[in-house]
N, C-alpha and C. Protein backbone atom coordinates (compact mmCIF):
# COMPACT_ATOMS: atom_id res chain seq x y z
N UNK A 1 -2.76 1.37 -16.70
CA UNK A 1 -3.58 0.88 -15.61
C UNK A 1 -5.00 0.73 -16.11
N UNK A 2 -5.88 1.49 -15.71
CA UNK A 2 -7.55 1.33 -15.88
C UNK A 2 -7.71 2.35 -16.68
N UNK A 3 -7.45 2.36 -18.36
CA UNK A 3 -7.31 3.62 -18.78
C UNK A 3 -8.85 3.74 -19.43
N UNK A 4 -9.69 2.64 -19.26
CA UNK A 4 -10.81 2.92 -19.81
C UNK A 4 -11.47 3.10 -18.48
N UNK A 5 -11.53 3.22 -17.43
CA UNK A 5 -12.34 2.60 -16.36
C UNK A 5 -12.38 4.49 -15.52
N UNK A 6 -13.40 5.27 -15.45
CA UNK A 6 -13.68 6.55 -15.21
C UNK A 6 -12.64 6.81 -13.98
N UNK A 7 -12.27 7.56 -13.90
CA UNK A 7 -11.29 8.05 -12.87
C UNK A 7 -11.66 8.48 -11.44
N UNK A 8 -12.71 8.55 -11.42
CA UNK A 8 -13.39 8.83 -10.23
C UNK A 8 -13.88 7.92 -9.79
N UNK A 9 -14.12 6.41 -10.14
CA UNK A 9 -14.52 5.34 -9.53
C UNK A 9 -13.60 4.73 -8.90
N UNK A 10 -12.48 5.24 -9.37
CA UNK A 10 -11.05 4.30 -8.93
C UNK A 10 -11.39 4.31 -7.54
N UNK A 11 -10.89 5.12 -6.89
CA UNK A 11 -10.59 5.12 -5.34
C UNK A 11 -11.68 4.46 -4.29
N UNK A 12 -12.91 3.71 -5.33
CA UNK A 12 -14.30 2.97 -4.78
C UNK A 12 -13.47 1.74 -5.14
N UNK A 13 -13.11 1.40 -6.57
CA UNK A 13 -12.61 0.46 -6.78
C UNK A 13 -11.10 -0.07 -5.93
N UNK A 14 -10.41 0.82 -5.33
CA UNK A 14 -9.14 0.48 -4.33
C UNK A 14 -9.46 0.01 -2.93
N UNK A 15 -10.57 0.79 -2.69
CA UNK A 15 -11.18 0.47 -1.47
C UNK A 15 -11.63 -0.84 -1.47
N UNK A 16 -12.76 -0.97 -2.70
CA UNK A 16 -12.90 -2.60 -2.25
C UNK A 16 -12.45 -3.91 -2.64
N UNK A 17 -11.12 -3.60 -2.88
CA UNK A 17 -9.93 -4.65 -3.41
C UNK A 17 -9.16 -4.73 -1.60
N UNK A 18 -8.92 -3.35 -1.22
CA UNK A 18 -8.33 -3.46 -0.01
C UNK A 18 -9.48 -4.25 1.45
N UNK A 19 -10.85 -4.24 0.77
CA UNK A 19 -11.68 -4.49 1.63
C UNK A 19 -11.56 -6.23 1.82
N UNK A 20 -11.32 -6.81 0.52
CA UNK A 20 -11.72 -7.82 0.36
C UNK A 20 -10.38 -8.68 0.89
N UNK A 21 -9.33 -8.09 0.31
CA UNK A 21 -8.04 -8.23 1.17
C UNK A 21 -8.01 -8.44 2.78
N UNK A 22 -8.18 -7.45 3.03
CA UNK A 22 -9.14 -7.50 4.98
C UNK A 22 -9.61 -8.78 5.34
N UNK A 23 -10.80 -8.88 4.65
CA UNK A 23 -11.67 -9.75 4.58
C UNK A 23 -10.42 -11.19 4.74
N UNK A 24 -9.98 -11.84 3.58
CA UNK A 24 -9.41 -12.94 3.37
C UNK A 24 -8.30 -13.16 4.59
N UNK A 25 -7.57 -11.92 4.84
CA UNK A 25 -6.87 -12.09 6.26
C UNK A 25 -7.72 -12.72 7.53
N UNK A 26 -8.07 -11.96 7.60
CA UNK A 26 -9.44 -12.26 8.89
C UNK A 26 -9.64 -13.87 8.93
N UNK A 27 -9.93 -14.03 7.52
CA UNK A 27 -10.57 -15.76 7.56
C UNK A 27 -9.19 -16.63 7.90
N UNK A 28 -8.13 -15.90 7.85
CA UNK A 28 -7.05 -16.82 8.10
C UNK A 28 -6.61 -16.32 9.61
N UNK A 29 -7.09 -15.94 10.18
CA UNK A 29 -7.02 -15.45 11.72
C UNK A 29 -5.74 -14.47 11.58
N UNK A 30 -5.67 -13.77 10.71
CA UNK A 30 -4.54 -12.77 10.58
C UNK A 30 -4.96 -11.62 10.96
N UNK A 31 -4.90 -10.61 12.21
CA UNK A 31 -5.43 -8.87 12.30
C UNK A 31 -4.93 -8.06 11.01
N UNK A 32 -5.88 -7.93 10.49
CA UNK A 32 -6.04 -7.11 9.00
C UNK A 32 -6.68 -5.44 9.27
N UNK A 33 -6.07 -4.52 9.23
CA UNK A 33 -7.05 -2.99 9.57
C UNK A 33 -6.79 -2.22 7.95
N UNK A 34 -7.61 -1.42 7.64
CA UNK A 34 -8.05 -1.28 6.37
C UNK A 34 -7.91 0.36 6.81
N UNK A 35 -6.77 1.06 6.18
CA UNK A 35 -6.74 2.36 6.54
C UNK A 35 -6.55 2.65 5.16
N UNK A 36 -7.01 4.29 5.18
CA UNK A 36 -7.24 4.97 3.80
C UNK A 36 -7.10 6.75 4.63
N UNK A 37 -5.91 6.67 4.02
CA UNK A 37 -5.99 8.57 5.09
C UNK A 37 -5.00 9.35 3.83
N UNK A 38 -5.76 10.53 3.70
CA UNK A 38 -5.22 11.61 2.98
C UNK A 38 -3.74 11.97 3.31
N UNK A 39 -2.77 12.36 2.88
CA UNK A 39 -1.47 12.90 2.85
C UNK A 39 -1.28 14.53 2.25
N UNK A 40 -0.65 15.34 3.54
CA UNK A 40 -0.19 16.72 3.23
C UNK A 40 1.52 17.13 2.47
N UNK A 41 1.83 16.53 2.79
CA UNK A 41 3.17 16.44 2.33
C UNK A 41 4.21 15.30 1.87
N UNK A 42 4.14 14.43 2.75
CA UNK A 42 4.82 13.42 1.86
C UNK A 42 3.95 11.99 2.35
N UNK A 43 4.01 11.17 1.49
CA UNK A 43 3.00 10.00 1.01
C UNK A 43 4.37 8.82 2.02
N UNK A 44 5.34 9.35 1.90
CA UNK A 44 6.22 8.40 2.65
C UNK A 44 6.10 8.28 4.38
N UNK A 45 6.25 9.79 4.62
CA UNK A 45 6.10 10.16 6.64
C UNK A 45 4.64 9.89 6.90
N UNK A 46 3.43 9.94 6.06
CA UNK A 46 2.52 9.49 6.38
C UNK A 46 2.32 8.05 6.82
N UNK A 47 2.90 7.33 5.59
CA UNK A 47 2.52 5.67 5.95
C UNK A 47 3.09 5.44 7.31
N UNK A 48 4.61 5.98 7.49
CA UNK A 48 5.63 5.33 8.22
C UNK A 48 4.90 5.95 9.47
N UNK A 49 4.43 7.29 9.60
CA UNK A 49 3.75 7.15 11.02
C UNK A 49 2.81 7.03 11.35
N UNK A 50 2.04 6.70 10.64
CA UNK A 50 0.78 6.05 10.54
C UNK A 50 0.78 4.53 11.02
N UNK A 51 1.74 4.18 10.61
CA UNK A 51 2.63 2.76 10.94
C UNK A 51 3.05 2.71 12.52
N UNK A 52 4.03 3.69 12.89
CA UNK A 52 4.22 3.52 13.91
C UNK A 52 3.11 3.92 15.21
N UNK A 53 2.32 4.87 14.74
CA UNK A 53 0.93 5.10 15.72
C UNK A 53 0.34 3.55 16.14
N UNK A 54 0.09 2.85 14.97
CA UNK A 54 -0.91 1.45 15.05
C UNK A 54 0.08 0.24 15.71
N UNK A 55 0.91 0.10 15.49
CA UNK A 55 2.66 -0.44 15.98
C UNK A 55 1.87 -1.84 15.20
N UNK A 56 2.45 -1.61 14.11
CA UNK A 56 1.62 -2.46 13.11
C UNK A 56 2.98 -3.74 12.82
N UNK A 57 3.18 -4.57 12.61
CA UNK A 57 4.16 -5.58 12.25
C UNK A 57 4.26 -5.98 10.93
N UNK A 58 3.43 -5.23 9.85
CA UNK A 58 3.51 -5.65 8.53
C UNK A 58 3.12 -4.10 8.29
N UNK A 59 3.79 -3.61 6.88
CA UNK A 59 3.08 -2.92 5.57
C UNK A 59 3.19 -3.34 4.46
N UNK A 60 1.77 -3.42 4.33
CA UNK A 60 1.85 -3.76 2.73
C UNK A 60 1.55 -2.91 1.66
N UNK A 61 2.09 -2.66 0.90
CA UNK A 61 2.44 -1.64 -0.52
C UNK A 61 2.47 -2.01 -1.81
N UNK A 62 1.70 -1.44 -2.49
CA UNK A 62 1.88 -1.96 -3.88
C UNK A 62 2.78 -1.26 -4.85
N UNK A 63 3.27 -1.34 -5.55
CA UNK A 63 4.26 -1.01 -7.07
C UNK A 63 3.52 -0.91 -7.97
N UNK A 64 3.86 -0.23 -8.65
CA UNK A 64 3.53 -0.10 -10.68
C UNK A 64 4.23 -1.36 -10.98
N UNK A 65 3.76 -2.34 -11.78
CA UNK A 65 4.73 -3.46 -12.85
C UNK A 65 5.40 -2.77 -13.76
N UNK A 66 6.51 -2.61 -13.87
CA UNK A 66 7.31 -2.08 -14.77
C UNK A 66 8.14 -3.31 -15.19
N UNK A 67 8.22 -2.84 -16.73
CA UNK A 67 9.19 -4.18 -17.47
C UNK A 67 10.25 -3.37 -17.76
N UNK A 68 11.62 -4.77 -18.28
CA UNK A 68 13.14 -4.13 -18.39
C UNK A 68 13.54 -3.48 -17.23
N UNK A 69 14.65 -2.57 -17.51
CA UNK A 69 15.24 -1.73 -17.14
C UNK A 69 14.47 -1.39 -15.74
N UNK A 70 13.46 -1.05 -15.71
CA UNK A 70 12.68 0.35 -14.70
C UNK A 70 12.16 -1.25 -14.07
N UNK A 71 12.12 -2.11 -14.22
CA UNK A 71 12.04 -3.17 -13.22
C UNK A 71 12.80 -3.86 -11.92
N UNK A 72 14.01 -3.52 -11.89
CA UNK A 72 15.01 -3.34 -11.56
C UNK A 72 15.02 -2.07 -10.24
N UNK A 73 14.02 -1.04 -10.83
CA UNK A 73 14.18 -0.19 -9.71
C UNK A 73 12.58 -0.46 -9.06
N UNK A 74 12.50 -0.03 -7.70
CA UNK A 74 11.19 0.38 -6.93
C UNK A 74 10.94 1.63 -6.98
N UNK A 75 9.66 1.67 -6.82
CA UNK A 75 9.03 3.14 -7.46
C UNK A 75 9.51 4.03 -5.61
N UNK A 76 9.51 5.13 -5.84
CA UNK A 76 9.66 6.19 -4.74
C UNK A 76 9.28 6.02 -3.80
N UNK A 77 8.10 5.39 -3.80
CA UNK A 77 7.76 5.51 -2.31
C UNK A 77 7.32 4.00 -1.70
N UNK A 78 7.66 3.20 -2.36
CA UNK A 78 7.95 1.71 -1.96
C UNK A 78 9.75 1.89 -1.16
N UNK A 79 10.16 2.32 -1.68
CA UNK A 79 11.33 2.92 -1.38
C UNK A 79 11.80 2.87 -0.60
N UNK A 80 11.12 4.40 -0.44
CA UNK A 80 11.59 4.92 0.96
C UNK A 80 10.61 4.47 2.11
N UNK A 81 9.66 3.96 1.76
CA UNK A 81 8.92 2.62 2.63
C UNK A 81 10.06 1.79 3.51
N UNK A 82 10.64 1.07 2.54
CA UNK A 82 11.26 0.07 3.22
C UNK A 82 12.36 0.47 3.45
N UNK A 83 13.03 1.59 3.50
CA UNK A 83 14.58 2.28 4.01
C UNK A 83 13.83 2.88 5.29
N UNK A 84 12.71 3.07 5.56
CA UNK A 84 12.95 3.75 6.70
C UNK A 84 11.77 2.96 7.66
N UNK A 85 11.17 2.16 7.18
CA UNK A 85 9.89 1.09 7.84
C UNK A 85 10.43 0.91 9.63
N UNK A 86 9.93 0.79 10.30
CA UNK A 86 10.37 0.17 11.82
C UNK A 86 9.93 -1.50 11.96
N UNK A 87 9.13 -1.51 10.57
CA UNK A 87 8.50 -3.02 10.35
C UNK A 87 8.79 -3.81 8.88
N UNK A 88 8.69 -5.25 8.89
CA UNK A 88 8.55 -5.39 7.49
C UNK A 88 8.06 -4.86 7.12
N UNK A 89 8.42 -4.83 5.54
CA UNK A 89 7.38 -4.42 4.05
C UNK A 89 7.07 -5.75 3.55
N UNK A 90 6.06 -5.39 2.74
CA UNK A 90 5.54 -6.31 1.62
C UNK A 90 5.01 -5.81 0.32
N UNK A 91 5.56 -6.18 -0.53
CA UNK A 91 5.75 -5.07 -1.87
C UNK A 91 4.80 -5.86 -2.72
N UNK A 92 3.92 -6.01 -3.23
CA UNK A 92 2.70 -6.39 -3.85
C UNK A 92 2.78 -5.24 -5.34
N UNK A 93 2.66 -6.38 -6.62
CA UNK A 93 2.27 -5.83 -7.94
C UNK A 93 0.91 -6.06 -7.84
């Protein structure tokens, strides 16, 4: 990933990729909300009810690019994203 890029900037740098994302929805008259919330236990029951609180009609999720073999599979919690979603997914590299 960003193996030169300080590790502590990342999560400034996710934010304003997801910001700008927002942003480009909006201009297409699409409701875009820009959530960023900590997880206690699992990264999966969070999204999904986090999801169902907002009664949201899309999630969108990103993947690791994996080549070969491990391409073939979705990472864990894209996963179980979309096995247990009440809404589409949208799986974004």
């Amino acid at each position: 990933m960003f193996t030169s890029f300080p590790q502590t900037l990342l999560p400034f740098l996710y934010i304003s990729i997801v910001d700008e994302v927002t942003r480009l929805a909006e201009a297409e008259n699409v409701k875009a909300t820009r959530l960023t919330q900590e997880y206690s236990f699992s990264v999966v029951e969070t999204i999904l009810e986090q999801g169902d609180k907002s009664n949201v009609d899309l999630i969108v999720i990103g993947t690791r690019g994996l080549t070969g073999f491990k391409k073939l599979l979705v990472g864990s919690v894209s996963s179980g994203v979309i096995s247990h979603a009440h809404c589409s997914v949208l799986i974004v590299r």
